[in-house]
C-alpha atoms as a PDB file:
ATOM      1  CA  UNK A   1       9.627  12.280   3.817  1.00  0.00           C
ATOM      2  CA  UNK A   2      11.526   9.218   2.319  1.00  0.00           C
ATOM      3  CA  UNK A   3      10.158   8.952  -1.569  1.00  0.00           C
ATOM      4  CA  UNK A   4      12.039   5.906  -1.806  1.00  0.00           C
ATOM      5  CA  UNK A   5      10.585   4.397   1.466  1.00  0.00           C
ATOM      6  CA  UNK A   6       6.600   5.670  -0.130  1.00  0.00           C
ATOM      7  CA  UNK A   7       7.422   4.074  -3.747  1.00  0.00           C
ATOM      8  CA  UNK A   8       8.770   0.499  -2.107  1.00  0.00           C
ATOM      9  CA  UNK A   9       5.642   0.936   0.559  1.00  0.00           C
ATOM     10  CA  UNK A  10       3.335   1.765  -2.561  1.00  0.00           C
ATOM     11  CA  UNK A  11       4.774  -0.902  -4.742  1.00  0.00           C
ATOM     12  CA  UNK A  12       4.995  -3.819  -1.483  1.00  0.00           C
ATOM     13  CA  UNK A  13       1.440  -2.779  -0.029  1.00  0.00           C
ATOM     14  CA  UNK A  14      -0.575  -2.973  -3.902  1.00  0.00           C
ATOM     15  CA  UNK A  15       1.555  -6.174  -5.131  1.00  0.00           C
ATOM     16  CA  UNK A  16      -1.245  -8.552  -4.270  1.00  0.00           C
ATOM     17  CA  UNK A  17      -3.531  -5.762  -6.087  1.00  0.00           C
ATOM     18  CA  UNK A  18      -1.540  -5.863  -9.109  1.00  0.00           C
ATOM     19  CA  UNK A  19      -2.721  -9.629  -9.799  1.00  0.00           C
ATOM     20  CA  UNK A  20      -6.038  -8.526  -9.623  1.00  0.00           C
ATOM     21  CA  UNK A  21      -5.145  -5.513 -11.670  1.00  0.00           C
ATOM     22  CA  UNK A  22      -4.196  -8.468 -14.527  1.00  0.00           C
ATOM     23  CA  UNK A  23      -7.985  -9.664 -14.504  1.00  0.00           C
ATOM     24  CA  UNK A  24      -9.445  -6.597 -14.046  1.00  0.00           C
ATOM     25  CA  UNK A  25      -7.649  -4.634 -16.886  1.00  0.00           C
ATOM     26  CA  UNK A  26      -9.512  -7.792 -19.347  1.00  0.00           C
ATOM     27  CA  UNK A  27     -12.777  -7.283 -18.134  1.00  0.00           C
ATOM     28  CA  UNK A  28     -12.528  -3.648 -18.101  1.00  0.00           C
ATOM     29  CA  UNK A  29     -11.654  -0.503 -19.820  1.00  0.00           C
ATOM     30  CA  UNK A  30      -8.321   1.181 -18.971  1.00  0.00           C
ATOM     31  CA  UNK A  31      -9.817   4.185 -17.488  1.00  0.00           C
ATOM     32  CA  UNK A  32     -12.699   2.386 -15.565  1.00  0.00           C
ATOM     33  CA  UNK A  33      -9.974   0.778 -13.755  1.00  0.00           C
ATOM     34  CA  UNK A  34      -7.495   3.600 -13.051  1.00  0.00           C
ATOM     35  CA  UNK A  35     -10.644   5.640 -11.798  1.00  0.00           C
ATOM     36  CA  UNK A  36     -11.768   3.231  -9.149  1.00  0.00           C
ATOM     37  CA  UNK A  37      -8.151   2.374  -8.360  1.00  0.00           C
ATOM     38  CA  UNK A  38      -6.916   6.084  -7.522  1.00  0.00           C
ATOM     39  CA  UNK A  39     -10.135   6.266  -5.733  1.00  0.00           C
ATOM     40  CA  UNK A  40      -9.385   3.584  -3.426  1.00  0.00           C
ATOM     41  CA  UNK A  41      -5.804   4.771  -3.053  1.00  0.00           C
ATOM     42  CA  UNK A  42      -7.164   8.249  -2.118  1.00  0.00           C
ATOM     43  CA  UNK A  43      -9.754   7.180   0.633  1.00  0.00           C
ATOM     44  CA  UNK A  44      -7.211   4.926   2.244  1.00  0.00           C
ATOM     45  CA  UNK A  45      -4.028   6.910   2.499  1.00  0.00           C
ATOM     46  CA  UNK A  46      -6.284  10.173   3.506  1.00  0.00           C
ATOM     47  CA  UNK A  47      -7.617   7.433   6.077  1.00  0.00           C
ATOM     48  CA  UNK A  48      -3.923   6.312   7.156  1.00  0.00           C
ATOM     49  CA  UNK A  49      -2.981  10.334   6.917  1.00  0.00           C
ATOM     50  CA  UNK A  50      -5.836  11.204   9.518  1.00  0.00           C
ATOM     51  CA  UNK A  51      -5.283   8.498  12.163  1.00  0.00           C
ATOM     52  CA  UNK A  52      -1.891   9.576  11.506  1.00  0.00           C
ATOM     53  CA  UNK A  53      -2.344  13.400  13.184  1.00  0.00           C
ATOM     54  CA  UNK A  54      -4.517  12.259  15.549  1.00  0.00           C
ATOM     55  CA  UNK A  55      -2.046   9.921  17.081  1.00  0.00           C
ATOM     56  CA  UNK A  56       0.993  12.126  16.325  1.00  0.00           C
ATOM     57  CA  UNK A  57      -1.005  15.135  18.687  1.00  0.00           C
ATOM     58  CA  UNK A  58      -1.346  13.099  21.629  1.00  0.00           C
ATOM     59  CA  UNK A  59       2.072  10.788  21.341  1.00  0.00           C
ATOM     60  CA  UNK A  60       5.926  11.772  20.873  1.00  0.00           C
ATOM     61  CA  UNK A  61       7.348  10.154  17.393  1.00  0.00           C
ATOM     62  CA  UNK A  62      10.073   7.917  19.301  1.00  0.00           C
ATOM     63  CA  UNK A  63       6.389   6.184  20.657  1.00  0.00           C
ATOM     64  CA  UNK A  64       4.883   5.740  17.105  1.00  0.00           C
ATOM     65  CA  UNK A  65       7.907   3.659  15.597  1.00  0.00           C
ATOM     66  CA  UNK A  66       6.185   0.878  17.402  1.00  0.00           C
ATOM     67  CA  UNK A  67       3.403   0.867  14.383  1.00  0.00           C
ATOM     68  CA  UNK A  68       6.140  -0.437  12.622  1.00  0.00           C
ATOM     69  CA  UNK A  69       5.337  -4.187  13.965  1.00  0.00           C
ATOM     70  CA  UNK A  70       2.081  -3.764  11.874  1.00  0.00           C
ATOM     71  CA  UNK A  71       3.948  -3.734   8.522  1.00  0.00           C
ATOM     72  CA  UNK A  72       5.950  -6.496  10.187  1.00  0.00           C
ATOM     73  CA  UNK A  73       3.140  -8.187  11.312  1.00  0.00           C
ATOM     74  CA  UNK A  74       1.338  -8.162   7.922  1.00  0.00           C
ATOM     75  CA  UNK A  75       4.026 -10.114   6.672  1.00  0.00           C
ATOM     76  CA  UNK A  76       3.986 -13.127   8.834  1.00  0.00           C
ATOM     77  CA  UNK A  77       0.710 -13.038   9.238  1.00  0.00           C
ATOM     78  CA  UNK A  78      -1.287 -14.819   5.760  1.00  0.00           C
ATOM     79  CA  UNK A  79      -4.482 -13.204   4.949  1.00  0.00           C
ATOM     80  CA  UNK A  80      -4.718 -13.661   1.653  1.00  0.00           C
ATOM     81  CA  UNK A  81      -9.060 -12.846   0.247  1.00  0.00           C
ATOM     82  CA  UNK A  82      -9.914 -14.102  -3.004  1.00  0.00           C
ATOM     83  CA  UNK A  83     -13.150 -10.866  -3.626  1.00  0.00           C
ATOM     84  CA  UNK A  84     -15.877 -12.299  -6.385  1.00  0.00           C
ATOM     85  CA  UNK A  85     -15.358  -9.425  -9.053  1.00  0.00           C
ATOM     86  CA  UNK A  86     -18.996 -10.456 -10.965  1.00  0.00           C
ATOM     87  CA  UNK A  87     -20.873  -7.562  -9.675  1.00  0.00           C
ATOM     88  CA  UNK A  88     -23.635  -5.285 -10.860  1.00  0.00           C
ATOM     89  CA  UNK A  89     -22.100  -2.334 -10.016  1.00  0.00           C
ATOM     90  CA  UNK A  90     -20.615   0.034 -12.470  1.00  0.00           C
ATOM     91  CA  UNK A  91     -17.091  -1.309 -13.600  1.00  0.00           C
ATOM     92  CA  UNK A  92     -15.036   1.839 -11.530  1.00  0.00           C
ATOM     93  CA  UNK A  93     -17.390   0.872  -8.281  1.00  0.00           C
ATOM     94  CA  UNK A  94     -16.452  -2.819  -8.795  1.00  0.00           C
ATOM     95  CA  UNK A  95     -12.983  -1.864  -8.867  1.00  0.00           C
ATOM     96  CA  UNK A  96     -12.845   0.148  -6.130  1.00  0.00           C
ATOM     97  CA  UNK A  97     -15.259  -2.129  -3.854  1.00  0.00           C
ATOM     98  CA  UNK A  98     -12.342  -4.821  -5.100  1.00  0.00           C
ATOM     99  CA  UNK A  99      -9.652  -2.684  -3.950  1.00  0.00           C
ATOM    100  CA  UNK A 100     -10.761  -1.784  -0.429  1.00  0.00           C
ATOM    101  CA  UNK A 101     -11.431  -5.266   0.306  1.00  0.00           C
ATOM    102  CA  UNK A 102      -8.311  -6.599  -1.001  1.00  0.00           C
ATOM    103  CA  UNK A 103      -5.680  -3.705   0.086  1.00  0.00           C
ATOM    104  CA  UNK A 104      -7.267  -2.041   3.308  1.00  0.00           C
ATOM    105  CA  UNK A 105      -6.124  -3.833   6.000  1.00  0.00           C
ATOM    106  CA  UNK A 106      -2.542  -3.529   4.305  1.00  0.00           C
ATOM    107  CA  UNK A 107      -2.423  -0.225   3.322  1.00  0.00           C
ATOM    108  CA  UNK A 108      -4.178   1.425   6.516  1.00  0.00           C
ATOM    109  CA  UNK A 109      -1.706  -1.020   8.665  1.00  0.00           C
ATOM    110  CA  UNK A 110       1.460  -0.130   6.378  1.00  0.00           C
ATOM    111  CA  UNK A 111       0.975   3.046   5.404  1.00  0.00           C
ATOM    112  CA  UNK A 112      -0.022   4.126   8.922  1.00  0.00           C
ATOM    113  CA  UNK A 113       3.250   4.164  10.542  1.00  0.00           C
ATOM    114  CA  UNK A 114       5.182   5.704   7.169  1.00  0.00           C
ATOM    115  CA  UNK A 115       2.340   8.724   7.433  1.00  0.00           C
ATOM    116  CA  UNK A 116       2.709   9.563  10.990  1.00  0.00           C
ATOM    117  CA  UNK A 117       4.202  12.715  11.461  1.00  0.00           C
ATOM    118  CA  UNK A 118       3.962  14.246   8.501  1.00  0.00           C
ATOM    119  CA  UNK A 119       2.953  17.320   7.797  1.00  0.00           C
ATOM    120  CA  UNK A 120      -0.096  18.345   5.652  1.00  0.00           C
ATOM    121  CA  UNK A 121       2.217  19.588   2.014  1.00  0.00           C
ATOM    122  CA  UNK A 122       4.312  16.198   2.336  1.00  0.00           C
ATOM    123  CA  UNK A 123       1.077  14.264   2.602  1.00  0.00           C
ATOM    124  CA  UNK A 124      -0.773  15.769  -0.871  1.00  0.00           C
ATOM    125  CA  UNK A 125       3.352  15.231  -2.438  1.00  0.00           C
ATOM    126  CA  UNK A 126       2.930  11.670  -1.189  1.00  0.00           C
ATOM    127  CA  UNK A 127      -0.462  11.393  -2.799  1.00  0.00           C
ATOM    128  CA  UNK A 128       0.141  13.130  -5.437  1.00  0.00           C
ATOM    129  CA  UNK A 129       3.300  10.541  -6.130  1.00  0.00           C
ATOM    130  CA  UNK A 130       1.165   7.630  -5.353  1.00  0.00           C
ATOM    131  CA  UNK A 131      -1.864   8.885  -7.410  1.00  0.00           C
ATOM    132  CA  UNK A 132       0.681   9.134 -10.587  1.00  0.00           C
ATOM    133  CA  UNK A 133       2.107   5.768  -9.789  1.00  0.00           C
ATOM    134  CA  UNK A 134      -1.041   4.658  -9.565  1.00  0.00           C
ATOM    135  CA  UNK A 135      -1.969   5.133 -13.121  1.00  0.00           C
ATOM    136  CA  UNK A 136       1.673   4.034 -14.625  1.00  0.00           C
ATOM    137  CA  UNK A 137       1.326   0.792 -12.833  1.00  0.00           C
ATOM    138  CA  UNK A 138      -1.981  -0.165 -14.005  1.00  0.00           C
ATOM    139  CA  UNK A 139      -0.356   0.974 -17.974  1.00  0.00           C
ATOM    140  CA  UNK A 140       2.941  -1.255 -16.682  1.00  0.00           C
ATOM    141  CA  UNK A 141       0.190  -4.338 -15.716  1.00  0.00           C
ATOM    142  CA  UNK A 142      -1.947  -3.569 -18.914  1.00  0.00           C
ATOM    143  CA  UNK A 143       1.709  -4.161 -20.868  1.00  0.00           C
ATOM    144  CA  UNK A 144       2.647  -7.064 -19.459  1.00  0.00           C
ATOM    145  CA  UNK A 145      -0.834  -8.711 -18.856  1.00  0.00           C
ATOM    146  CA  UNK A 146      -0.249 -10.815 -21.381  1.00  0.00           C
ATOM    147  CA  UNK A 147       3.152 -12.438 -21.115  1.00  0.00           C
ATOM    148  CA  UNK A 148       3.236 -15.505 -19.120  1.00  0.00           C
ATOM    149  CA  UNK A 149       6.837 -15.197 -18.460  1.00  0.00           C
ATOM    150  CA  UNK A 150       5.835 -12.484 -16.074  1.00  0.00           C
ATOM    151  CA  UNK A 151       2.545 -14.145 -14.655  1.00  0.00           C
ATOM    152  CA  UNK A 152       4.838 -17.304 -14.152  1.00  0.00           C
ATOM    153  CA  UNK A 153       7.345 -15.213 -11.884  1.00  0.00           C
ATOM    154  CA  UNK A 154       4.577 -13.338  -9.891  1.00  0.00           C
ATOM    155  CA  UNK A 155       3.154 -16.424  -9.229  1.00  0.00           C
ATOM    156  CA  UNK A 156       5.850 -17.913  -8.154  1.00  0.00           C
ATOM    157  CA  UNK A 157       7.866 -14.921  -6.258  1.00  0.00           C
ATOM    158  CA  UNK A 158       5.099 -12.220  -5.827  1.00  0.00           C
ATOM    159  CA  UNK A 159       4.515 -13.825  -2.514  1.00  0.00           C
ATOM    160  CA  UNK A 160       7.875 -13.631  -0.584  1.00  0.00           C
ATOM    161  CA  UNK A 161       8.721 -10.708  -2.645  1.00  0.00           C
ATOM    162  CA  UNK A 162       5.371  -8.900  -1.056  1.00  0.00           C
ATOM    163  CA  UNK A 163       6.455 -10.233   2.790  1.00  0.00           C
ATOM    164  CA  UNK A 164       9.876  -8.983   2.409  1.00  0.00           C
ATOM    165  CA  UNK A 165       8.881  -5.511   1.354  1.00  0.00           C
ATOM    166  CA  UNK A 166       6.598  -5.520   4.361  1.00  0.00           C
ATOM    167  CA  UNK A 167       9.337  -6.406   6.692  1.00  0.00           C
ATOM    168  CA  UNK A 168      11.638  -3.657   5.746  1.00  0.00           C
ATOM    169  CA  UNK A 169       9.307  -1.209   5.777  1.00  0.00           C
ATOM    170  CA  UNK A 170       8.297  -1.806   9.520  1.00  0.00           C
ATOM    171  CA  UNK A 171      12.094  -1.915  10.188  1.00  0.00           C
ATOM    172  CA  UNK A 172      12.837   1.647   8.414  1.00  0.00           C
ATOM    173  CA  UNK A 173       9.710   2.667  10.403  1.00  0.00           C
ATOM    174  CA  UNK A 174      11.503   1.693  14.008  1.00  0.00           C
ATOM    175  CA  UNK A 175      14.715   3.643  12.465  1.00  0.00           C
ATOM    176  CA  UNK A 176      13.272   6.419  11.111  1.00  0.00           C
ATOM    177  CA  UNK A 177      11.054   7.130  14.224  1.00  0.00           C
ATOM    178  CA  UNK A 178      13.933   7.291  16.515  1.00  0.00           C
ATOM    179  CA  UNK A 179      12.729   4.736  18.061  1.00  0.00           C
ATOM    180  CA  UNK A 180      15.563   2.508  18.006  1.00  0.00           C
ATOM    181  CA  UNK A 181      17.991   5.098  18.781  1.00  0.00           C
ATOM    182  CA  UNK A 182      15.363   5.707  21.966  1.00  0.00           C
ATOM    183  CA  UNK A 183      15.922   1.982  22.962  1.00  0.00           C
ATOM    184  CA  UNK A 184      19.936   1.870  22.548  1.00  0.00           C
ATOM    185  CA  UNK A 185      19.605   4.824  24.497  1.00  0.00           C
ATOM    186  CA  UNK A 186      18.352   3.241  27.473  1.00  0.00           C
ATOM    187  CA  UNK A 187      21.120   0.437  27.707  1.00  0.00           C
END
């Protein structure tokens, strides 16, 4: 397992997150949000991690580099959900609820083809990695919540900056898979 290639996943799949993370750390205590967060984080990459086996039993690897169009695809393709966060449900369900709505698509689609193939230990390293950047990210967005320096350059960037990430991680998904090296092999 790449830890580089699961922190610029992590960081790439969540950035759109982490501008919700900005109004959702002012409404709501520090904990509340971590706690729904790394819940969310936890059902989707077990999720990804699952369909991940099941397609890795019945398929050869070389095969499943093809799932990386689906990073690719998220890229080009806008979906971009505004979720109403005034809810009457307990500040850590409200954050979760927020999170699966917002980030499943991506992360199922993303994290997918970077799970396949993996055994059981490296998945709990990955989530155990992703579960502790979970919580430093939403301290890093609680820091910086409030300068508008920051805000200014998310809002500006965050967008191209997200796409990019998305693109390279389907491309390091074809490479890694073999899948490429399959293709050249065939010419």
């Amino acid at each position: 397992m790449n830890l580089g290639i699961l922190v610029i996943t992590f960081l790439g799949v969540n950035f759109d997150f982490f501008f919700m993370l900005l109004f959702l750390l002012k409404k709501y205590r520090v904990s509340q949000v971590i706690i729904g967060y790394l819940i969310g984080v936890v059902i989707l990459l077990t999720a990804s991690y699952s369909i991940g086996v099941v397609l890795a039993s019945f398929l050869p690897e070389w095969i499943l580099g093809i799932l990386g169009v689906l990073p690719i695809y998220m890229a080009i393709h806008d979906n971009d959900e505004e979720q109403d966060s005034d809810s009457k449900k307990s500040p850590i369900v409200t954050v979760l609820l927020i999170y699966l709505s917002v980030c499943a698509g991506c992360v199922l689609a993303i994290f997918l083809p970077v799970m396949v193939g993996e055994s059981f230990n490296n998945f709990l390293i990955a989530l155990l990695i992703i579960a502790l950047l979970t919580i430093v990210i939403v301290f890093i967005v609680k820091l910086v919540a409030d300068m508008r320096v920051v805000t200014g350059l998310m809002d500006r960037y965050g967008e191209i900056l997200m796409k990019v990430c998305y693109i390279l991680i389907g491309l390091y998904v074809f490479w890694d898979s073999g899948l490429i090296s399959h293709v050249v092999a065939w010419f």
